[in-house]
PDB file of N, CA and C in Angstrom:
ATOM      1  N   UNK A   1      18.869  43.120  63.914  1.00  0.00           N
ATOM      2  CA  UNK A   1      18.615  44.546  63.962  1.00  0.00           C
ATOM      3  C   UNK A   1      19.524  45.263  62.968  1.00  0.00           C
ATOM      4  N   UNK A   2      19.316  46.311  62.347  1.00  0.00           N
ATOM      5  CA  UNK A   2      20.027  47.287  61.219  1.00  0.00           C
ATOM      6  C   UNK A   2      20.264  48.411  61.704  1.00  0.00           C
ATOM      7  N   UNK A   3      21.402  48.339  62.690  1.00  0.00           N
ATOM      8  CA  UNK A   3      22.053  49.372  63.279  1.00  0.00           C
ATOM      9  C   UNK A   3      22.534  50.187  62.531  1.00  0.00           C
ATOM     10  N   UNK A   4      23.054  50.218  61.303  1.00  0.00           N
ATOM     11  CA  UNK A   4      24.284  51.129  60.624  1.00  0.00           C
ATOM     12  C   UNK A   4      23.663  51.418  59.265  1.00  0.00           C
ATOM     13  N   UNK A   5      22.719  50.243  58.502  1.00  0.00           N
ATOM     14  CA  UNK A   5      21.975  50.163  57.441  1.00  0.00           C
ATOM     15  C   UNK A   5      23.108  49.202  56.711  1.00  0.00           C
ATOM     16  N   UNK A   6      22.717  48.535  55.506  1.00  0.00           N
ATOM     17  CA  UNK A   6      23.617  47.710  55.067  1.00  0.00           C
ATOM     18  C   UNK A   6      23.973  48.254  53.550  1.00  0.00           C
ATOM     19  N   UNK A   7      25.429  48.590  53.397  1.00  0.00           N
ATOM     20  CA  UNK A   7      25.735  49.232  51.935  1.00  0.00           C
ATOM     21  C   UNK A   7      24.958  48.451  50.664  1.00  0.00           C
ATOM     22  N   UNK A   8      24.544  47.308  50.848  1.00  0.00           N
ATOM     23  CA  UNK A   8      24.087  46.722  49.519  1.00  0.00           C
ATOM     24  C   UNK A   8      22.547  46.786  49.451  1.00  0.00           C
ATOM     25  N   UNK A   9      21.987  46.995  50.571  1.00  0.00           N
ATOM     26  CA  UNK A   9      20.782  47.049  50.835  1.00  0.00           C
ATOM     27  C   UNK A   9      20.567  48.726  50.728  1.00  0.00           C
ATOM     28  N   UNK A  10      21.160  49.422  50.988  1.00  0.00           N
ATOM     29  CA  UNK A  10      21.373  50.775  50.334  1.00  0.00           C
ATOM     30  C   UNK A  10      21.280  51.752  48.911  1.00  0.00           C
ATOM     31  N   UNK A  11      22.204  50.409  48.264  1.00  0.00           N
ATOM     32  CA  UNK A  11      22.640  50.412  47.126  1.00  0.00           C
ATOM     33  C   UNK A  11      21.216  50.349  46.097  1.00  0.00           C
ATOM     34  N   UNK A  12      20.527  49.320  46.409  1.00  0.00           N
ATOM     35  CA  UNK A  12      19.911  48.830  45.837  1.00  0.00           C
ATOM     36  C   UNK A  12      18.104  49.615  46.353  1.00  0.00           C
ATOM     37  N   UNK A  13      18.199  50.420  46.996  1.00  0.00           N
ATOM     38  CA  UNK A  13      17.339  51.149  47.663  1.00  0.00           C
ATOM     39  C   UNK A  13      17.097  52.926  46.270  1.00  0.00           C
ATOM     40  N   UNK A  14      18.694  52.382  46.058  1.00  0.00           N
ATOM     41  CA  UNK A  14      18.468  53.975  45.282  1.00  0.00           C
ATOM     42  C   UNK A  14      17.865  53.469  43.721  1.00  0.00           C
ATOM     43  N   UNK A  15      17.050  52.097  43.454  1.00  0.00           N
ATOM     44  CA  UNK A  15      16.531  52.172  42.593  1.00  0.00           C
ATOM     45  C   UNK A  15      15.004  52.352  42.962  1.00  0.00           C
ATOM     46  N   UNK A  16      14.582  52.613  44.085  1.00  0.00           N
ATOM     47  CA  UNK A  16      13.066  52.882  44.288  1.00  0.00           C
ATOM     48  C   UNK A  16      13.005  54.419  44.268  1.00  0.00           C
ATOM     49  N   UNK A  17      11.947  55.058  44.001  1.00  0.00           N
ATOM     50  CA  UNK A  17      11.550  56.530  44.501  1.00  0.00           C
ATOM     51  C   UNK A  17      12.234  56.937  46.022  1.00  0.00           C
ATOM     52  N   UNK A  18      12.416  57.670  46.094  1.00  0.00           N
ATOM     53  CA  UNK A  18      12.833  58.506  47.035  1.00  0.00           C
ATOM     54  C   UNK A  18      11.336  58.345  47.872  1.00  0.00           C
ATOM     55  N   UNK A  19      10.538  58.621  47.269  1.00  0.00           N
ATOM     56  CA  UNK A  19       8.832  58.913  47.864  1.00  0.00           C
ATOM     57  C   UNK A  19       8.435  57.551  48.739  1.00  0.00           C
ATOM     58  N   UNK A  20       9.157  56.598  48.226  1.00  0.00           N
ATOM     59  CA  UNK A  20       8.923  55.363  48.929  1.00  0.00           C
ATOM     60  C   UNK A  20       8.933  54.907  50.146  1.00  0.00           C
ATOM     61  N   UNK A  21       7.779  54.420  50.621  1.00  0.00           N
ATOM     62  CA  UNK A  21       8.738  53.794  52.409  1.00  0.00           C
ATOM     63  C   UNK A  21       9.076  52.700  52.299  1.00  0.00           C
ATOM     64  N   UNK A  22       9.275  51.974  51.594  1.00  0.00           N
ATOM     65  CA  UNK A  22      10.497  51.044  51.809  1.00  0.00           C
ATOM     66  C   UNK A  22      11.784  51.574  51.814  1.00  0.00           C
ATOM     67  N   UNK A  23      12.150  53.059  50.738  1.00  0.00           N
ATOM     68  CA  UNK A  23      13.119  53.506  50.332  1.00  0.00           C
ATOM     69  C   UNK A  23      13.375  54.133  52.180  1.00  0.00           C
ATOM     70  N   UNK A  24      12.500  54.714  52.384  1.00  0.00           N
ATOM     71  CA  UNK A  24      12.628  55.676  53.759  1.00  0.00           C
ATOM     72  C   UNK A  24      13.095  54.600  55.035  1.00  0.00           C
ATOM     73  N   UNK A  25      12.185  53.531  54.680  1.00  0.00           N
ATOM     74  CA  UNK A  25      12.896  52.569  55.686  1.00  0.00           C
ATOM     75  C   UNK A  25      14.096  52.358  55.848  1.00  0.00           C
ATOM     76  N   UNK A  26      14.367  51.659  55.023  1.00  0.00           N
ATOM     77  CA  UNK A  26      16.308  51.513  54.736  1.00  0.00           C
ATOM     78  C   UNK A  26      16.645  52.703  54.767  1.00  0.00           C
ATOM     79  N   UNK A  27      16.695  53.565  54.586  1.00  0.00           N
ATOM     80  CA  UNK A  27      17.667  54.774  55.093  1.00  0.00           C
ATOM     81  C   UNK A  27      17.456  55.622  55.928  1.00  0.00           C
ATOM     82  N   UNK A  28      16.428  55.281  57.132  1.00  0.00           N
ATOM     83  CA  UNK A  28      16.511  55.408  58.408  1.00  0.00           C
ATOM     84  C   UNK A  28      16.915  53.951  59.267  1.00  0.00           C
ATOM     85  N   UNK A  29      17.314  53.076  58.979  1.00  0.00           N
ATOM     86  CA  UNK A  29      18.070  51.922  59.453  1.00  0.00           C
ATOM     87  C   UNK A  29      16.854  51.349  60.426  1.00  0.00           C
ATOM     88  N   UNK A  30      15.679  50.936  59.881  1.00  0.00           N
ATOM     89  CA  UNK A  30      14.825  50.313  60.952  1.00  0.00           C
ATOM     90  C   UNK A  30      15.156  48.676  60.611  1.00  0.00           C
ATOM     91  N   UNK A  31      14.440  48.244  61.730  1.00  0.00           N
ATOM     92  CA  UNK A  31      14.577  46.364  61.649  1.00  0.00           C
ATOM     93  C   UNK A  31      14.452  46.234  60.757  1.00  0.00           C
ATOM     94  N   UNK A  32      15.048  44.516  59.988  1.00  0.00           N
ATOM     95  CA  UNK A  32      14.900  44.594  58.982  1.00  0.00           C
ATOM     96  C   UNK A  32      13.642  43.655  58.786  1.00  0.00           C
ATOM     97  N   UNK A  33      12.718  43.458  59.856  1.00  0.00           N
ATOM     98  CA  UNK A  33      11.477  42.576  59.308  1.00  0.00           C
ATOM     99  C   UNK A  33      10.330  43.822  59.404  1.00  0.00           C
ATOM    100  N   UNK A  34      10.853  44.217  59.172  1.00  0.00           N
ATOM    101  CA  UNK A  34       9.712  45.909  58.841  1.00  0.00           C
ATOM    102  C   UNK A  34       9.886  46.276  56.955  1.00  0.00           C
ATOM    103  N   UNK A  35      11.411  46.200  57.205  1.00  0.00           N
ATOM    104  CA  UNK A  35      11.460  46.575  55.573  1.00  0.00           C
ATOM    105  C   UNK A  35      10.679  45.256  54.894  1.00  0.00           C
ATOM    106  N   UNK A  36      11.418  44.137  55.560  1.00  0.00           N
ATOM    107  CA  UNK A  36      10.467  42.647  54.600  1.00  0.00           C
ATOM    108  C   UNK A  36       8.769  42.762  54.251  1.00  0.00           C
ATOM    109  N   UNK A  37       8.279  43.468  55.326  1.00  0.00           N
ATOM    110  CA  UNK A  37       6.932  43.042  55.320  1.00  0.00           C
ATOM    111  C   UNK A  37       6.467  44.317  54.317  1.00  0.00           C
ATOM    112  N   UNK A  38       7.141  45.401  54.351  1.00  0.00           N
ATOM    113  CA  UNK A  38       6.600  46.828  53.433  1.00  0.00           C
ATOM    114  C   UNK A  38       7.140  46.197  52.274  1.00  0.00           C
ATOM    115  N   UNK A  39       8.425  45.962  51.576  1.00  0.00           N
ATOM    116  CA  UNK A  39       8.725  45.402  50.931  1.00  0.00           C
ATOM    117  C   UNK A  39       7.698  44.285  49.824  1.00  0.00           C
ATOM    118  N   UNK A  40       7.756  42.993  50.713  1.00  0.00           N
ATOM    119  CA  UNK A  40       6.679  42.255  50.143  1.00  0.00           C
ATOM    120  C   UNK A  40       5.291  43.029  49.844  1.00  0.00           C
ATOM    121  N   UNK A  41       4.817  43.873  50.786  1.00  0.00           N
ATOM    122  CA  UNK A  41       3.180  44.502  50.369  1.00  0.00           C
ATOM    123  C   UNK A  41       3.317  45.136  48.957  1.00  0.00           C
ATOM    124  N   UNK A  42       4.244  45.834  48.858  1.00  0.00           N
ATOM    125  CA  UNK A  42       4.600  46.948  48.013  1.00  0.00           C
ATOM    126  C   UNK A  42       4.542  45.648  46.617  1.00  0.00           C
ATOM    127  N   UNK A  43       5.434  44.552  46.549  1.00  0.00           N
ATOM    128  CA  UNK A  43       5.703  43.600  45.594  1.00  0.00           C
ATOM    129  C   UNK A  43       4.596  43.147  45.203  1.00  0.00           C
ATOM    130  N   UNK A  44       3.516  42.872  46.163  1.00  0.00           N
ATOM    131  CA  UNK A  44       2.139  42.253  45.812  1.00  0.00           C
ATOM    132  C   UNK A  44       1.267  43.087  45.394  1.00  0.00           C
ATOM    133  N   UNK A  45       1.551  44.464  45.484  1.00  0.00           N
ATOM    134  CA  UNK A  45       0.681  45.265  45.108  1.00  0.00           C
ATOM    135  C   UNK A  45       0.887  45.822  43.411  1.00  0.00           C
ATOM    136  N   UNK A  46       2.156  45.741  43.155  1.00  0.00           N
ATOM    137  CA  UNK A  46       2.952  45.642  41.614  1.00  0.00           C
ATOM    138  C   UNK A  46       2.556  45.012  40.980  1.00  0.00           C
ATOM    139  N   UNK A  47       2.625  43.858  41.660  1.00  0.00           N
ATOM    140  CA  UNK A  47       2.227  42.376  41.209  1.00  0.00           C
ATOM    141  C   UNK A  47       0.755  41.967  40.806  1.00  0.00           C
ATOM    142  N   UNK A  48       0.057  42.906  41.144  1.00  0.00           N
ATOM    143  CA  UNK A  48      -1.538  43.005  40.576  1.00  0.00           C
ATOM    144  C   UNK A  48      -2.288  44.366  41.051  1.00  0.00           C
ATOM    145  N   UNK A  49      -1.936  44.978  40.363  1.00  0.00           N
ATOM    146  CA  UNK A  49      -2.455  46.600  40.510  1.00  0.00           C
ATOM    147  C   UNK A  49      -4.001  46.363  40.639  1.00  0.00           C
ATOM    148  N   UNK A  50      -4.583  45.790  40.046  1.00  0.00           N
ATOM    149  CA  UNK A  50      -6.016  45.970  40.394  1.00  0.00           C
ATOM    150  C   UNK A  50      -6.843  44.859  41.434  1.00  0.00           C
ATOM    151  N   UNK A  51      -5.880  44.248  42.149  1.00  0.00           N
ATOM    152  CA  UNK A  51      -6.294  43.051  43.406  1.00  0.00           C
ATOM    153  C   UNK A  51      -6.660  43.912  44.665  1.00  0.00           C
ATOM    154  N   UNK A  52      -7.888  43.646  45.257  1.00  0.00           N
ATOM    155  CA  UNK A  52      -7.944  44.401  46.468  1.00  0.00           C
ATOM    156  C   UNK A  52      -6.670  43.591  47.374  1.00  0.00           C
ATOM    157  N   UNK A  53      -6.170  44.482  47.972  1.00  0.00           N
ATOM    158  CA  UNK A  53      -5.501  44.362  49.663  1.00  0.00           C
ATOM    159  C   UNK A  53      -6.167  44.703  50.477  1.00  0.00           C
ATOM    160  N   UNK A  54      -5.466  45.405  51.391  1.00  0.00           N
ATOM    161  CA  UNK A  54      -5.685  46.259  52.607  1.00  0.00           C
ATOM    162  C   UNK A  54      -6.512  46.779  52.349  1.00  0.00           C
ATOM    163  N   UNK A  55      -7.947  46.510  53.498  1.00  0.00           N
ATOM    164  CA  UNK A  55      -9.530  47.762  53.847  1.00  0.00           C
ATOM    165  C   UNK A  55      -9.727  47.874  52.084  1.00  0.00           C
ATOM    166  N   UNK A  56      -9.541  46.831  51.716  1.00  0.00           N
ATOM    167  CA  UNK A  56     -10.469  46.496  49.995  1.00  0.00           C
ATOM    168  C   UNK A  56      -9.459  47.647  49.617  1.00  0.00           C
ATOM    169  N   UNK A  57      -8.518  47.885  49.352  1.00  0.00           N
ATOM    170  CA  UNK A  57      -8.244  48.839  48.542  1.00  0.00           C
ATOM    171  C   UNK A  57      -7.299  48.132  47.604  1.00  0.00           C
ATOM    172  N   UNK A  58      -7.675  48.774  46.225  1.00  0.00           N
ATOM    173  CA  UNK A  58      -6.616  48.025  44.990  1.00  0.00           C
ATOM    174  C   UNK A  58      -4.936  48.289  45.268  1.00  0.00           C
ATOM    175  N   UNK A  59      -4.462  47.698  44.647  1.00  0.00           N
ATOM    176  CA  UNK A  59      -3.070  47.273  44.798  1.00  0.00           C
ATOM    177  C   UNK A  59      -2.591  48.840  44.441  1.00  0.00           C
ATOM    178  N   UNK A  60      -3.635  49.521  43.150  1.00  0.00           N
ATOM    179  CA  UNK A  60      -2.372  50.752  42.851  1.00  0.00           C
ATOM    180  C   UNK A  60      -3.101  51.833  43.730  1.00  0.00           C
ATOM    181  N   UNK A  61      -4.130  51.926  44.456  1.00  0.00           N
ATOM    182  CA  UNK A  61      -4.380  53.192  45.370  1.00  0.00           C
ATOM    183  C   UNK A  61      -3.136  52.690  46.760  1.00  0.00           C
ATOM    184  N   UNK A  62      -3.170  51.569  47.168  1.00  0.00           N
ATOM    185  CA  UNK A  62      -2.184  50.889  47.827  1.00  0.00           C
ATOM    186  C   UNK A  62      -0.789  52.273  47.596  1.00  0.00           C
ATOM    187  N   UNK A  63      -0.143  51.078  46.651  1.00  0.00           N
ATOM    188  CA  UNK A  63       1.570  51.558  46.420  1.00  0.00           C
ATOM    189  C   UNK A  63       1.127  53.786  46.181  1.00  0.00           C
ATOM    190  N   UNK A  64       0.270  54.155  45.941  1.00  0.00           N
ATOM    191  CA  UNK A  64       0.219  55.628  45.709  1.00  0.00           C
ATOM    192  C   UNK A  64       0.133  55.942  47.483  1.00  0.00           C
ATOM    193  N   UNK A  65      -0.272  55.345  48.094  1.00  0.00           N
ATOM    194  CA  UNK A  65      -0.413  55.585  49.458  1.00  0.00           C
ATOM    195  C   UNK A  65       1.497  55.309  49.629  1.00  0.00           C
ATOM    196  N   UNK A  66       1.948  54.528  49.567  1.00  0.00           N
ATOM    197  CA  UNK A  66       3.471  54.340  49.892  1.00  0.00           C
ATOM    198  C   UNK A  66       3.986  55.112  48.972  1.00  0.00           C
ATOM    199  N   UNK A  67       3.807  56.091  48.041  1.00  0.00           N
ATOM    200  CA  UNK A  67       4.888  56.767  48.382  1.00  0.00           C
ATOM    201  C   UNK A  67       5.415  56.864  46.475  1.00  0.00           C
ATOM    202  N   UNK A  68       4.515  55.793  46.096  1.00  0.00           N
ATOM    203  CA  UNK A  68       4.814  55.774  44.512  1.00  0.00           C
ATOM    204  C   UNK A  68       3.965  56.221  43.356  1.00  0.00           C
ATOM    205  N   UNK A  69       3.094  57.164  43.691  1.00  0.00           N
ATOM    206  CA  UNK A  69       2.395  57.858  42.691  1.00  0.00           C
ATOM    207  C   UNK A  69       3.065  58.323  41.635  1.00  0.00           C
ATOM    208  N   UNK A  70       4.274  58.892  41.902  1.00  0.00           N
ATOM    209  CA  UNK A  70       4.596  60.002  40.808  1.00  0.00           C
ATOM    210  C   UNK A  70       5.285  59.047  39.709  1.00  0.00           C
ATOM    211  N   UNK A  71       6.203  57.789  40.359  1.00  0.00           N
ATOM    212  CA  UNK A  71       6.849  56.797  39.594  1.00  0.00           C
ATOM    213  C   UNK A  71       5.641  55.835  39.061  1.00  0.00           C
ATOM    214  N   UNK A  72       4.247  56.165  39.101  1.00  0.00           N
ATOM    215  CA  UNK A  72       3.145  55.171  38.685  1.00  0.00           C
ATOM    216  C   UNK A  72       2.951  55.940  37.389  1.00  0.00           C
ATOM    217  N   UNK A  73       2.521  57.232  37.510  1.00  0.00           N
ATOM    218  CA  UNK A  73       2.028  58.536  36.396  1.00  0.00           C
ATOM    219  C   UNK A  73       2.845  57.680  35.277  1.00  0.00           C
ATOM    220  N   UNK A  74       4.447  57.838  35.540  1.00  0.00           N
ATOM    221  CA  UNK A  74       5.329  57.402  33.822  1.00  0.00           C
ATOM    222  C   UNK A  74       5.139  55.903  33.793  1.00  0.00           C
ATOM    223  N   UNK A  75       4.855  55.071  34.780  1.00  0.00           N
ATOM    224  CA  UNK A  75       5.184  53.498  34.552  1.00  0.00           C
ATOM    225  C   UNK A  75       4.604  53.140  33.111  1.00  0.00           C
ATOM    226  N   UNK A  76       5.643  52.022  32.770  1.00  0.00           N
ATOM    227  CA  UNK A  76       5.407  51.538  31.731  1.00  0.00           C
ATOM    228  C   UNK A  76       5.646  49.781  32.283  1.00  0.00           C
ATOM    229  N   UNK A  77       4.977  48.889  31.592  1.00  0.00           N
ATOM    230  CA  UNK A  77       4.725  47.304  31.794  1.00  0.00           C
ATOM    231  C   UNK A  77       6.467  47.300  32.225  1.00  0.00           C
ATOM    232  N   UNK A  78       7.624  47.418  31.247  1.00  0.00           N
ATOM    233  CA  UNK A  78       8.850  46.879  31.547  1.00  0.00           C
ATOM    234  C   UNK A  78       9.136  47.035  33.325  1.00  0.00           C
ATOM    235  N   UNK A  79       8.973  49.080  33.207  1.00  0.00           N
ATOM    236  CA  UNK A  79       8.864  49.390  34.548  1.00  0.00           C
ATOM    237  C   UNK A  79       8.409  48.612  35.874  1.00  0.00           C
ATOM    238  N   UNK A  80       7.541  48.142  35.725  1.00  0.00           N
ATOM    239  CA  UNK A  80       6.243  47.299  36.792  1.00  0.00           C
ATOM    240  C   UNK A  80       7.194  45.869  37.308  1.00  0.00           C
ATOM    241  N   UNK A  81       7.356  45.437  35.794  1.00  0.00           N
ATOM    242  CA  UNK A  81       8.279  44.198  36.226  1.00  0.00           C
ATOM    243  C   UNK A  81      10.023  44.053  36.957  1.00  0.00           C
ATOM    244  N   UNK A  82      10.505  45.329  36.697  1.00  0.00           N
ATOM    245  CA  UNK A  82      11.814  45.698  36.943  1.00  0.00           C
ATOM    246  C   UNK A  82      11.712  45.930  38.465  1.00  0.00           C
ATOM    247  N   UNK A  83      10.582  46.634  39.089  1.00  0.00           N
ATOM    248  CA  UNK A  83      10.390  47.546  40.210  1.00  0.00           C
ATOM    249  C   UNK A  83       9.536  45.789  41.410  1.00  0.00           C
ATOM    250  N   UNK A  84       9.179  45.051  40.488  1.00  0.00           N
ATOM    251  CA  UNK A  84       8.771  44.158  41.003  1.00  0.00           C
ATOM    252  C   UNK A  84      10.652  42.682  41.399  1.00  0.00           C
ATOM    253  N   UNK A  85      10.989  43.123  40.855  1.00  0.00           N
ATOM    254  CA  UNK A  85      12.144  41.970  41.050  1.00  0.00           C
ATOM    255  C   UNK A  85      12.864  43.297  41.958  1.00  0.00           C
ATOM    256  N   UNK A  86      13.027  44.275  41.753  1.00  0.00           N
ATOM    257  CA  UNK A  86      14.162  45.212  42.951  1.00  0.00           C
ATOM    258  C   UNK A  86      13.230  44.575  44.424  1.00  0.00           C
ATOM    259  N   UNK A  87      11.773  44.886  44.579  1.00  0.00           N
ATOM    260  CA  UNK A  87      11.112  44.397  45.501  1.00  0.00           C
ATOM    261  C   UNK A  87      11.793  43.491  46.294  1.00  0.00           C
ATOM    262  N   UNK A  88      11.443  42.142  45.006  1.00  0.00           N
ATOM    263  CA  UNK A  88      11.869  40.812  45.920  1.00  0.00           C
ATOM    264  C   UNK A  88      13.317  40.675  46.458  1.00  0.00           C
ATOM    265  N   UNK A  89      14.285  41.577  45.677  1.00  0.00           N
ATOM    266  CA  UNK A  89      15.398  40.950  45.977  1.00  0.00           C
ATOM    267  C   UNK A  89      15.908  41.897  47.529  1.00  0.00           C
ATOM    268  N   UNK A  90      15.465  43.285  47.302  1.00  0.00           N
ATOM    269  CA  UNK A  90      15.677  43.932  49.238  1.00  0.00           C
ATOM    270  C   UNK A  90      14.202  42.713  49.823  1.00  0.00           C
ATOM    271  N   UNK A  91      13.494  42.549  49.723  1.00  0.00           N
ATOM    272  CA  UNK A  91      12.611  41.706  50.503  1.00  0.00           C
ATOM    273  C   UNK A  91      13.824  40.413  50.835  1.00  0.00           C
ATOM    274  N   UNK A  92      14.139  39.449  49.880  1.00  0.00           N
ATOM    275  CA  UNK A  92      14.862  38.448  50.450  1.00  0.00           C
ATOM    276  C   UNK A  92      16.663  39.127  50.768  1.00  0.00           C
ATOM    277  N   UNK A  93      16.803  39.964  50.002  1.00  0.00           N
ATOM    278  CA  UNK A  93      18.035  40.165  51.255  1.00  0.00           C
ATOM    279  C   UNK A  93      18.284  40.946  52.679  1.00  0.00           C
ATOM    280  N   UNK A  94      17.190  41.316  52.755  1.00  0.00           N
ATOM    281  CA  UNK A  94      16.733  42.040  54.269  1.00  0.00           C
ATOM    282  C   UNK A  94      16.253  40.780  55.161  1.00  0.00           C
ATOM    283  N   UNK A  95      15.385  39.701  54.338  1.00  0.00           N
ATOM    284  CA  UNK A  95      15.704  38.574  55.399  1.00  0.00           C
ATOM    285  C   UNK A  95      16.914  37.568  55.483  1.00  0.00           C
ATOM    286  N   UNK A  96      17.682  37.562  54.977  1.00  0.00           N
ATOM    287  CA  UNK A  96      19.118  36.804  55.064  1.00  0.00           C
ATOM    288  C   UNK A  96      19.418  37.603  56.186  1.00  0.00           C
ATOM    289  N   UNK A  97      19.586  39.491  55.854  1.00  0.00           N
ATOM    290  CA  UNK A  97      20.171  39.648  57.067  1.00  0.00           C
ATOM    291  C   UNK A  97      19.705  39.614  58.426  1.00  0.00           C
ATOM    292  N   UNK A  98      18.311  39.570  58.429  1.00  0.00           N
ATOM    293  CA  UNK A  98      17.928  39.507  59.536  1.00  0.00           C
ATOM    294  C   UNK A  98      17.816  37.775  60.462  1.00  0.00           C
ATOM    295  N   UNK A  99      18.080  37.180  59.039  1.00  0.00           N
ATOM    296  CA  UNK A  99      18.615  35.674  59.707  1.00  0.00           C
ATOM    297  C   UNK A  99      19.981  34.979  60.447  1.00  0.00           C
ATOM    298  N   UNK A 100      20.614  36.540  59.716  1.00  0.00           N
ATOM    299  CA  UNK A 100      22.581  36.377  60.549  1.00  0.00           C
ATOM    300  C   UNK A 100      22.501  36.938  61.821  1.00  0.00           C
TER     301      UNK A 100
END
């Protein structure tokens, strides 16, 4: 459980949008297999903007629903890939902690 929120998991939160719910997650201190699973969606949806997900919807109507429209408008390719590794790395360090 993420009683207090974790400073590095914090840290690393202030490179997503503010608009984000992963970002909103971590800094309302919810479990951390909530952030993993928004986390990962959010990564897979980066990860192929035009793949249906969820109720057939493409990956980038997806992430504009979470919270990242306005950081989509400027994205640039470097962007996509940068925002895709911040992903994985709160995805796998939200499960370490939720493995201690």
């Amino acid at each position: 459980m993420n009683l207090k929120g974790n400073p590095i998991l914090i840290e690393m939160a202030d490179q997503l949008p503010e608009s984000s719910k992963v970002f909103q997650l971590i800094m309302t201190t919810v479990d951390y297999p909530i952030i993993i699973d928004q986390a990962k969606e959010d990564f897979y949806c980066f990860a192929d903007l035009d793949n249906k997900r969820k109720n057939g919807m493409k990956g980038l109507d997806v992430l504009k629903q979470n919270g990242y429209e306005k950081f989509l408008n400027d994205m640039e390719e470097e962007d996509r890939l940068r925002m895709c590794g911040v992903l994985q790395m709160i995805a796998d360090l939200a499960q370490e902690l939720n493995d201690d």
